[in-house]
PDB file of N, CA and C in Angstrom:
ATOM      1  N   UNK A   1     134.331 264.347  22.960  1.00  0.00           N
ATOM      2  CA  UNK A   1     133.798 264.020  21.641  1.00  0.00           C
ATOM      3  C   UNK A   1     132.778 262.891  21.787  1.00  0.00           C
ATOM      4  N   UNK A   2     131.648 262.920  21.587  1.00  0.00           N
ATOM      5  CA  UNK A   2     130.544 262.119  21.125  1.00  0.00           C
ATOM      6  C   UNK A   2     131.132 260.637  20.601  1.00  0.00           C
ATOM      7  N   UNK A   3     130.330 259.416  21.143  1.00  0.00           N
ATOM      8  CA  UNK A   3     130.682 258.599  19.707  1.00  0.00           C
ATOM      9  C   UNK A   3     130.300 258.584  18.955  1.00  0.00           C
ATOM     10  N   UNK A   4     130.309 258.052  17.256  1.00  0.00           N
ATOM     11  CA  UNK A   4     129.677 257.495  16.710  1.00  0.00           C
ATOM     12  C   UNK A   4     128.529 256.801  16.497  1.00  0.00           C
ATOM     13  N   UNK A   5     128.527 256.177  17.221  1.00  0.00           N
ATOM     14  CA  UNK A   5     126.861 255.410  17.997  1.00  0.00           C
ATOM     15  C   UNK A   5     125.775 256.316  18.557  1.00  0.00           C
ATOM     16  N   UNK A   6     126.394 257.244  19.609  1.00  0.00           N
ATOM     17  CA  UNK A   6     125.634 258.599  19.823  1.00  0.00           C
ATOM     18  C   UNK A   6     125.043 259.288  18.826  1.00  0.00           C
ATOM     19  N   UNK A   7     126.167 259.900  17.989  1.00  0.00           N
ATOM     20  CA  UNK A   7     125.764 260.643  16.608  1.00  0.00           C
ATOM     21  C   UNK A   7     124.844 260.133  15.805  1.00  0.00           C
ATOM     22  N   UNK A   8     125.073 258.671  15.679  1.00  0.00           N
ATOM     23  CA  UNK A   8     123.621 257.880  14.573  1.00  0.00           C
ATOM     24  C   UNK A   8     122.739 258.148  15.237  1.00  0.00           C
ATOM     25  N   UNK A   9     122.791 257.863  16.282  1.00  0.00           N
ATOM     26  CA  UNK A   9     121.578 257.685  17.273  1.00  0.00           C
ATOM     27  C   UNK A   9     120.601 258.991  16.865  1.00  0.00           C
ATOM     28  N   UNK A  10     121.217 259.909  16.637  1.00  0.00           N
ATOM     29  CA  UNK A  10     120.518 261.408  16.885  1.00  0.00           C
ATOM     30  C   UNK A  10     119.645 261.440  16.062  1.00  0.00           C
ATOM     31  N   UNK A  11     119.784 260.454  14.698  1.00  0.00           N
ATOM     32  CA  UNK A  11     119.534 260.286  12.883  1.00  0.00           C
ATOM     33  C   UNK A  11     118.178 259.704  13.236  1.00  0.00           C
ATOM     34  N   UNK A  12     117.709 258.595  14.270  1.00  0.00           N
ATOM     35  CA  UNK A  12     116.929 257.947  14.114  1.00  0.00           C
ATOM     36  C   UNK A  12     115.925 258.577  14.357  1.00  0.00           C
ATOM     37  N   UNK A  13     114.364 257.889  13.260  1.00  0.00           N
ATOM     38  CA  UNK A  13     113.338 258.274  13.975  1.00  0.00           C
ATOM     39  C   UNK A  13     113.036 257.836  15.582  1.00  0.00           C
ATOM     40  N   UNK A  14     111.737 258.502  16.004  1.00  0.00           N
ATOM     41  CA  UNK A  14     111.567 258.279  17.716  1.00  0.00           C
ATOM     42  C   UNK A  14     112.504 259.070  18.139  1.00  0.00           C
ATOM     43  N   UNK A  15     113.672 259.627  17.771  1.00  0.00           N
ATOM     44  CA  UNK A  15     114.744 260.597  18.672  1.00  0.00           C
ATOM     45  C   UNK A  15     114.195 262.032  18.347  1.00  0.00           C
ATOM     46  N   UNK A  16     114.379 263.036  19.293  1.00  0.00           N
ATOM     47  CA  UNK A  16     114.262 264.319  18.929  1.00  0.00           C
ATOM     48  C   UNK A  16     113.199 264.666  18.696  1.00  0.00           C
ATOM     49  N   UNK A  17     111.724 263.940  19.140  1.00  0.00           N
ATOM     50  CA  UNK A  17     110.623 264.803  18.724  1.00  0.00           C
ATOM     51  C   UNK A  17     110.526 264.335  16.927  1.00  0.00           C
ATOM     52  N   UNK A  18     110.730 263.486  16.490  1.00  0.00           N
ATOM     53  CA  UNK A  18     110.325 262.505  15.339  1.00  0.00           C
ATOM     54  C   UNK A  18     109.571 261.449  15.523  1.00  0.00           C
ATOM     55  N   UNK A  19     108.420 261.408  14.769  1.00  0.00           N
ATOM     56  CA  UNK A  19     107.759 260.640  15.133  1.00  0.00           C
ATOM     57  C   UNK A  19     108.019 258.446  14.794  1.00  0.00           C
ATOM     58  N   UNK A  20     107.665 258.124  15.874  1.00  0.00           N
ATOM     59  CA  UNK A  20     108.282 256.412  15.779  1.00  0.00           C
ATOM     60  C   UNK A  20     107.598 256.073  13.950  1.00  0.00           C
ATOM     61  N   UNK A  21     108.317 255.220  13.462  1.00  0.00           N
ATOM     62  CA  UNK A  21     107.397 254.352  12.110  1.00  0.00           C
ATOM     63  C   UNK A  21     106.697 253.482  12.777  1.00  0.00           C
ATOM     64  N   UNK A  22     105.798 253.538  12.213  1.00  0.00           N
ATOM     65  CA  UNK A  22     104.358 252.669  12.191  1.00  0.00           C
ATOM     66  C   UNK A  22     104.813 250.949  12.556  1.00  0.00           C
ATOM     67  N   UNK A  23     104.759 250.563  13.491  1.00  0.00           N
ATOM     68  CA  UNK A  23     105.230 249.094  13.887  1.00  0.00           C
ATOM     69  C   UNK A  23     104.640 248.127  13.178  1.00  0.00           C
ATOM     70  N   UNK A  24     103.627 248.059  12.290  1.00  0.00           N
ATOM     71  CA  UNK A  24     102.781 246.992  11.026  1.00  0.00           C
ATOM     72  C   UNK A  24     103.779 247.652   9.922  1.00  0.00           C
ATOM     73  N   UNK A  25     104.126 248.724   9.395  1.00  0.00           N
ATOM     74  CA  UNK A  25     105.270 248.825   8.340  1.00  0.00           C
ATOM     75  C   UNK A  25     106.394 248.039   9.036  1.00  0.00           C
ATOM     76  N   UNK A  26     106.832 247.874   9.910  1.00  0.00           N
ATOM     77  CA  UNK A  26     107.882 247.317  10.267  1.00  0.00           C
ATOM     78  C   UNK A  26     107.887 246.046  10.027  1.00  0.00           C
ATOM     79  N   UNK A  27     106.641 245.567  10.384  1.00  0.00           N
ATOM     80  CA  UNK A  27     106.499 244.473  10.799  1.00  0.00           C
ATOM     81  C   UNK A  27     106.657 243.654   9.227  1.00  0.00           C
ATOM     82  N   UNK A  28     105.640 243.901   8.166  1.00  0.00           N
ATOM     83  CA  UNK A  28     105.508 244.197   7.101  1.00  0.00           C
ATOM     84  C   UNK A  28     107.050 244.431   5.861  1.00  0.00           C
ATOM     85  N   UNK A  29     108.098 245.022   6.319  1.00  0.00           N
ATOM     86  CA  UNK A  29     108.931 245.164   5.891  1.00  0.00           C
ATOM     87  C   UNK A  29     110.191 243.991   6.226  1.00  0.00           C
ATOM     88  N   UNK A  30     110.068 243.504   7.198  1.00  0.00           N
ATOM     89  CA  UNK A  30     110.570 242.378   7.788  1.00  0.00           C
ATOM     90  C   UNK A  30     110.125 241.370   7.494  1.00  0.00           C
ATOM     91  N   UNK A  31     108.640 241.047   7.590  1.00  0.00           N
ATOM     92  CA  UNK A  31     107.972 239.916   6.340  1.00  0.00           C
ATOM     93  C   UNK A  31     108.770 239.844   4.739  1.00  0.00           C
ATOM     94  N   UNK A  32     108.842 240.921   4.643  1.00  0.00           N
ATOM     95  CA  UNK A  32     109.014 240.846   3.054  1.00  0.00           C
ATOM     96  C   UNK A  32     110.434 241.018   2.941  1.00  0.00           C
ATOM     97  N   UNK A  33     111.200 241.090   3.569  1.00  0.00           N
ATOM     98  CA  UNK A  33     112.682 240.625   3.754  1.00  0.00           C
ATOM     99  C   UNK A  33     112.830 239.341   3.675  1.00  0.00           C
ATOM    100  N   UNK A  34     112.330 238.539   4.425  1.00  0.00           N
ATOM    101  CA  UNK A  34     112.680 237.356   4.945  1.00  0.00           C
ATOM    102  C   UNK A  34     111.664 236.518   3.511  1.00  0.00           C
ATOM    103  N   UNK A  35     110.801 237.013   3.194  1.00  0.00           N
ATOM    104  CA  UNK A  35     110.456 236.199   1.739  1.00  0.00           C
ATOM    105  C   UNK A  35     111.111 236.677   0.733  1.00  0.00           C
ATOM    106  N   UNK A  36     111.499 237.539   0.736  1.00  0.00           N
ATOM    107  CA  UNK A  36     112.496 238.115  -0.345  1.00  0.00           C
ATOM    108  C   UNK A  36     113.632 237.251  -0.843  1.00  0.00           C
ATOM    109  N   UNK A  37     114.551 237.234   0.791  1.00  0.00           N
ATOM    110  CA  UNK A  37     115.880 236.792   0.997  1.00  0.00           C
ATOM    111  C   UNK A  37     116.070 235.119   0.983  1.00  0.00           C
ATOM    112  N   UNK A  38     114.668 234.890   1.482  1.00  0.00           N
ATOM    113  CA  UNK A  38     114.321 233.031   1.313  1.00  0.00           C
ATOM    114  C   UNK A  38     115.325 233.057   2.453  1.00  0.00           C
ATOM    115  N   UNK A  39     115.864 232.957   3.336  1.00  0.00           N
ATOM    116  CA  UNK A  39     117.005 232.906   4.500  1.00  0.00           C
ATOM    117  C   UNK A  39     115.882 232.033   5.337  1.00  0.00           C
ATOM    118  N   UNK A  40     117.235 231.039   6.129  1.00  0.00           N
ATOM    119  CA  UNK A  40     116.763 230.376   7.137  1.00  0.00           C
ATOM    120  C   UNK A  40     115.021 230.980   8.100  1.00  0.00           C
ATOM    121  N   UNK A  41     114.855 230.247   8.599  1.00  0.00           N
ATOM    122  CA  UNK A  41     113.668 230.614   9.811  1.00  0.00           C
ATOM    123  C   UNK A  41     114.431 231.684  11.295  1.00  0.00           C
ATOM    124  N   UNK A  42     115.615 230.662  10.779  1.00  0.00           N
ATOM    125  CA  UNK A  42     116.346 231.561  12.284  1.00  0.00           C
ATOM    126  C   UNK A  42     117.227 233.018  12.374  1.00  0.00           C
ATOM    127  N   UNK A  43     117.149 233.439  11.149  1.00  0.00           N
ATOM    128  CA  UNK A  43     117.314 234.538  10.468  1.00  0.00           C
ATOM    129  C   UNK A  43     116.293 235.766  10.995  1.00  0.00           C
ATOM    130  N   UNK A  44     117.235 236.521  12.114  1.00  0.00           N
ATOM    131  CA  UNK A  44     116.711 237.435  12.899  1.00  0.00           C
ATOM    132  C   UNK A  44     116.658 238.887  11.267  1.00  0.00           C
ATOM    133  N   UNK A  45     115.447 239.744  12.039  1.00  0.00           N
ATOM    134  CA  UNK A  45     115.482 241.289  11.319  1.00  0.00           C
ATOM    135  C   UNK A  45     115.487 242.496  12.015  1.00  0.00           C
ATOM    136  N   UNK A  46     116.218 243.586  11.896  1.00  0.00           N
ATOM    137  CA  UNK A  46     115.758 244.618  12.595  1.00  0.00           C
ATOM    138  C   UNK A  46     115.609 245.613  11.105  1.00  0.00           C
ATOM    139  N   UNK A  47     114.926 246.208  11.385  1.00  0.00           N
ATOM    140  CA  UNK A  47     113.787 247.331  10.246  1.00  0.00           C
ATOM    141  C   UNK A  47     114.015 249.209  11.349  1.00  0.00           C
ATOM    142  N   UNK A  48     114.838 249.962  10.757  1.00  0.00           N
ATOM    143  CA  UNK A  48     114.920 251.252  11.102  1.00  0.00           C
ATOM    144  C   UNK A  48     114.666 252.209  10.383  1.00  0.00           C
ATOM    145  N   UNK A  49     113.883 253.493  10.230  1.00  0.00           N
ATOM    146  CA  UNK A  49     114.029 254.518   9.169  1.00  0.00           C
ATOM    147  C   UNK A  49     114.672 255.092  10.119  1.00  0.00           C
ATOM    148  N   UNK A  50     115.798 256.144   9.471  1.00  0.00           N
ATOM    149  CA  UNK A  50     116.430 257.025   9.613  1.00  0.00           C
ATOM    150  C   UNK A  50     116.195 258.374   8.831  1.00  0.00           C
ATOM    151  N   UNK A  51     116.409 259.515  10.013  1.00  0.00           N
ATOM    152  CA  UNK A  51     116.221 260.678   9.231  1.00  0.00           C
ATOM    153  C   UNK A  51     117.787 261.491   8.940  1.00  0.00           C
ATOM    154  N   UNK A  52     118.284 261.542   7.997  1.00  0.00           N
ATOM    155  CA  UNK A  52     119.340 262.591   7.894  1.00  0.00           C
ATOM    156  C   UNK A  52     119.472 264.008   7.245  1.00  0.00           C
ATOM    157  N   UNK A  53     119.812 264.918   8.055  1.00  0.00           N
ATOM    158  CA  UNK A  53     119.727 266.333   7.382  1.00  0.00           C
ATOM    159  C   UNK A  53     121.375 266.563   6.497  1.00  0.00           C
ATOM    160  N   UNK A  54     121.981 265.840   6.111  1.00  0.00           N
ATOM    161  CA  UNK A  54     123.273 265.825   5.487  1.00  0.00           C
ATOM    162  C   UNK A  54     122.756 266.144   4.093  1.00  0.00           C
ATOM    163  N   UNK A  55     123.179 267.082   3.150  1.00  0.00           N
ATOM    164  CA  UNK A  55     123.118 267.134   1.349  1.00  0.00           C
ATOM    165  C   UNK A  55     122.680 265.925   1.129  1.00  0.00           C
ATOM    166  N   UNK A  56     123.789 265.369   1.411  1.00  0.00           N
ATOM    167  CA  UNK A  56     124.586 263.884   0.786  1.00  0.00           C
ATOM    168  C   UNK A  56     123.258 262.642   0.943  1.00  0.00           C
ATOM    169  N   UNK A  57     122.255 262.933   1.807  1.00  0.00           N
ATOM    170  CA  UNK A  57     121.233 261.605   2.857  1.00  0.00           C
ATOM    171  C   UNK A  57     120.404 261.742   1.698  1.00  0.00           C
ATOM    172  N   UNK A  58     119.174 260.640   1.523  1.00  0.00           N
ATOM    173  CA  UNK A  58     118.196 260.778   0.782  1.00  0.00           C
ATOM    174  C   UNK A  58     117.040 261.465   1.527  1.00  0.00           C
ATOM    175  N   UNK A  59     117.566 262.115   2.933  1.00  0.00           N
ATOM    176  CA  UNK A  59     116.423 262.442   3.886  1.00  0.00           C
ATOM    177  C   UNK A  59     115.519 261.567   4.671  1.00  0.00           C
ATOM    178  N   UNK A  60     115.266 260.533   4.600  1.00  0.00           N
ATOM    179  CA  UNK A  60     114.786 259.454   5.304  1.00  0.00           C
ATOM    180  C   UNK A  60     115.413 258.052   4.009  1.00  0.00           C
ATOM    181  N   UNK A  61     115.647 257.110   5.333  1.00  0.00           N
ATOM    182  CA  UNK A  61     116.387 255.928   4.416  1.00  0.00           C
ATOM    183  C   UNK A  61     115.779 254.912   5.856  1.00  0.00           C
ATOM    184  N   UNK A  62     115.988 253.593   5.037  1.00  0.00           N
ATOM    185  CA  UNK A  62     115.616 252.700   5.597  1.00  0.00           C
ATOM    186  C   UNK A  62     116.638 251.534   5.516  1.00  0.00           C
ATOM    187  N   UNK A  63     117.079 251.049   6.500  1.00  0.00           N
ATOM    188  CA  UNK A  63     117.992 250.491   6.916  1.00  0.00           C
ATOM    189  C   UNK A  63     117.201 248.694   7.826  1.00  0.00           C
ATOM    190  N   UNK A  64     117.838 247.916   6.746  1.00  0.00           N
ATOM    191  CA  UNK A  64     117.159 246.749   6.917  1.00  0.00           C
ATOM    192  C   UNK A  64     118.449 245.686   7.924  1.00  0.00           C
ATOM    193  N   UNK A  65     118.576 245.361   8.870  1.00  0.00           N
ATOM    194  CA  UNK A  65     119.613 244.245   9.575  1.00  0.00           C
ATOM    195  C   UNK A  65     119.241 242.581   9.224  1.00  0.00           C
ATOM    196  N   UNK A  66     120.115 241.881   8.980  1.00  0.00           N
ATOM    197  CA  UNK A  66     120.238 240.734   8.644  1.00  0.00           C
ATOM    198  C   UNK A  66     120.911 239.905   9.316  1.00  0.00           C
ATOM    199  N   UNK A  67     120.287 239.343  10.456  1.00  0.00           N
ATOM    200  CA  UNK A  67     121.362 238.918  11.399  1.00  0.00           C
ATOM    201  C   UNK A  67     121.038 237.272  11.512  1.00  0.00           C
ATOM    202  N   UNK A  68     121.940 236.571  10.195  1.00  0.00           N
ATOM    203  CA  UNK A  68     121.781 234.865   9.971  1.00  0.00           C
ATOM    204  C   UNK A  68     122.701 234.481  11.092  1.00  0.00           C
ATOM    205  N   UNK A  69     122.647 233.327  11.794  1.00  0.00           N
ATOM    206  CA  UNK A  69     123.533 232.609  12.700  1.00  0.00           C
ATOM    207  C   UNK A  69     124.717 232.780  12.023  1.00  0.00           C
ATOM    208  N   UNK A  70     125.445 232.358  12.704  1.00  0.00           N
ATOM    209  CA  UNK A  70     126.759 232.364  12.379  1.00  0.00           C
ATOM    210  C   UNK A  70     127.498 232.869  11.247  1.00  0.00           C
ATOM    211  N   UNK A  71     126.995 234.044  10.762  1.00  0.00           N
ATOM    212  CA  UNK A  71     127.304 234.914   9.934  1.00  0.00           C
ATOM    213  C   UNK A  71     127.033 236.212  10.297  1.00  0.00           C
ATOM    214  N   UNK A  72     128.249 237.210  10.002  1.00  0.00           N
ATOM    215  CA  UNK A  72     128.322 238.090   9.870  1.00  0.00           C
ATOM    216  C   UNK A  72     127.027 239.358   9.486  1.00  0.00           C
ATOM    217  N   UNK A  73     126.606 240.057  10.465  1.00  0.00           N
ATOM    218  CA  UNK A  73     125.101 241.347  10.252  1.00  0.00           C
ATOM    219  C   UNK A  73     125.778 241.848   9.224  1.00  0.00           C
ATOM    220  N   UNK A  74     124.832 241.863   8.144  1.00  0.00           N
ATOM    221  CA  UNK A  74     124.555 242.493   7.332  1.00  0.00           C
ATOM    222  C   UNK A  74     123.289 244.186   7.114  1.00  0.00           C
ATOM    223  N   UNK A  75     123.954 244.822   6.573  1.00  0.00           N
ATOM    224  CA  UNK A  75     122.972 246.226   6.674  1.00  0.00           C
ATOM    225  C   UNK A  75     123.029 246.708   4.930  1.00  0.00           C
ATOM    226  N   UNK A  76     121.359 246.474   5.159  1.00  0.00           N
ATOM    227  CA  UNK A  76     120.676 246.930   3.601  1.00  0.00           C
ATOM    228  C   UNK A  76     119.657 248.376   3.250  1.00  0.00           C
ATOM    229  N   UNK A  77     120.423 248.789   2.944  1.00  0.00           N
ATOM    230  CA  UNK A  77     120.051 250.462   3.054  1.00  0.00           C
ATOM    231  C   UNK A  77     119.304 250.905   1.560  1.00  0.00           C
ATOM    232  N   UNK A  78     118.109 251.204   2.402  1.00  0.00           N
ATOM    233  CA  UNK A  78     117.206 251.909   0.856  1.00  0.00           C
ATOM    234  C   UNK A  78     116.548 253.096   1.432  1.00  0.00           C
ATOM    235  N   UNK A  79     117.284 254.292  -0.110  1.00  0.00           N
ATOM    236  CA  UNK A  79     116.805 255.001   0.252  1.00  0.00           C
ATOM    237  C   UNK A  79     115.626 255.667   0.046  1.00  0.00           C
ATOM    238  N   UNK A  80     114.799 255.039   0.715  1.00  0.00           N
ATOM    239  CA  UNK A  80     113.410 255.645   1.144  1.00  0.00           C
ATOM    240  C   UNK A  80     112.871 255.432   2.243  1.00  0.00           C
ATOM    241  N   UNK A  81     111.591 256.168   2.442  1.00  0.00           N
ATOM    242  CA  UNK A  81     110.952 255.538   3.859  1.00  0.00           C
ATOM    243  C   UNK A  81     110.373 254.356   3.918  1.00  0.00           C
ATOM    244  N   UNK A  82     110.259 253.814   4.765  1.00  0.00           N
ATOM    245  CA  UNK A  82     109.845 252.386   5.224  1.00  0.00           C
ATOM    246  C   UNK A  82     108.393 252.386   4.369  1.00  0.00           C
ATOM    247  N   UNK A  83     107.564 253.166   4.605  1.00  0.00           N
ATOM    248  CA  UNK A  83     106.271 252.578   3.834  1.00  0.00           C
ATOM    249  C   UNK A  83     106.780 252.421   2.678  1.00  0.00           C
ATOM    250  N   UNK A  84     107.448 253.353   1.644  1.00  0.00           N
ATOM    251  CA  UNK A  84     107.854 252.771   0.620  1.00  0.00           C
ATOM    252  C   UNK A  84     108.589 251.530  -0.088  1.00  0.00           C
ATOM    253  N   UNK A  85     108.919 250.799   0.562  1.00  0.00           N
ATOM    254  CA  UNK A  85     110.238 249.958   0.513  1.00  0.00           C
ATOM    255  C   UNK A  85     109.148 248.561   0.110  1.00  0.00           C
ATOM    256  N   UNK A  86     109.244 248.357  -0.986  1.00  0.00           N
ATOM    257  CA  UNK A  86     108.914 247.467  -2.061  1.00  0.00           C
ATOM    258  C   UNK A  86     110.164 246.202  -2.296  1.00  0.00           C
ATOM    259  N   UNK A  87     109.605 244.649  -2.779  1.00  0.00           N
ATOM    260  CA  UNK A  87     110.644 243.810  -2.871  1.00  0.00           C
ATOM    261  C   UNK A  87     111.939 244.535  -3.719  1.00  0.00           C
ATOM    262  N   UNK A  88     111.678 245.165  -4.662  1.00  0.00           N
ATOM    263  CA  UNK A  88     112.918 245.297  -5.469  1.00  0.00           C
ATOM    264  C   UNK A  88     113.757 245.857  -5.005  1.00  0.00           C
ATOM    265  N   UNK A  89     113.348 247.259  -4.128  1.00  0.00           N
ATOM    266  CA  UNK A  89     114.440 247.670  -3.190  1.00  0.00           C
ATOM    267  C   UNK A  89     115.322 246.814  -2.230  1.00  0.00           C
ATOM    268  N   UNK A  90     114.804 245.992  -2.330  1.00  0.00           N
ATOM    269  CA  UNK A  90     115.082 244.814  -1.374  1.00  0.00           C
ATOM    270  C   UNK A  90     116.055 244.144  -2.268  1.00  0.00           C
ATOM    271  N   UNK A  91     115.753 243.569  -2.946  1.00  0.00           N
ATOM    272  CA  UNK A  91     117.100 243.109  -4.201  1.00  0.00           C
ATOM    273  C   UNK A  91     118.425 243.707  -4.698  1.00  0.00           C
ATOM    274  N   UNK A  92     117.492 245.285  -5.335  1.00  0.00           N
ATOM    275  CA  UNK A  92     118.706 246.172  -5.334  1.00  0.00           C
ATOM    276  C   UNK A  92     119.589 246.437  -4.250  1.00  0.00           C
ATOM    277  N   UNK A  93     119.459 247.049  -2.382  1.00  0.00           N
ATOM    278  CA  UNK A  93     120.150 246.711  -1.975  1.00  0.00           C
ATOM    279  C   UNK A  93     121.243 245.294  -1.587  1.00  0.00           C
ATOM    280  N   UNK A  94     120.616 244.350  -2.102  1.00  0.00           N
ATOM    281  CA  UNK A  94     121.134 243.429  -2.269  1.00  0.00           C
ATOM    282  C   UNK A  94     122.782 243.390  -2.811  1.00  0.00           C
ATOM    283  N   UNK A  95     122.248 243.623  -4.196  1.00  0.00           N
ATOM    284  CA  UNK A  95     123.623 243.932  -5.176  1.00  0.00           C
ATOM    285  C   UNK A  95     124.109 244.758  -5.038  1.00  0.00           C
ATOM    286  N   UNK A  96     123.935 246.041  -3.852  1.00  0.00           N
ATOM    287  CA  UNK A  96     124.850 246.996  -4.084  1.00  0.00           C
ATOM    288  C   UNK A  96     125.625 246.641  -2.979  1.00  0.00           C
TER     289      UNK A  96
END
């Protein structure tokens, strides 16, 4: 049996003949996290779109990491693609 980690893995763009997101959206989306969130300087980001073929997926989602010192990663999931992902999405995952 596969792990878990494997199986996501399969989801991501860059896997399978999907093409990578644009590394200035990334870059860009991680800017606007970190002004969003107002969080420390030392407040690492990782920025992923994901593709899922599940009913249930929004079909591409974007999955934001929040990794403050000495606190617990946090994962902020909006579902859309990375170019789309505007501050409010950023909020709303927040509260959810």
């Amino acid at each position: 049996m596969r792990s878990p980690v494997a199986l996501f893995g399969a989801f991501m763009r860059g896997t399978f003949g999907l093409p990578k997101p644009d590394r200035q959206e990334v870059e860009r989306v991680k800017e606007l996290a970190r002004s969003t969130l107002q969080l420390s300087p030392d407040t690492a980001f990782a920025v992923n779109e994901i593709a899922c073929n599940d009913p249930g997926c929004p079909g591409l989602e974007t999955v934001i990491l929040v990794m403050e010192p000495g606190r617990k990663t946090r994962a902020l999931k909006i579902p859309k693609p990375l170019d789309e992902v505007v501050e409010q999405d950023i909020l709303t995952a927040i509260e959810g």
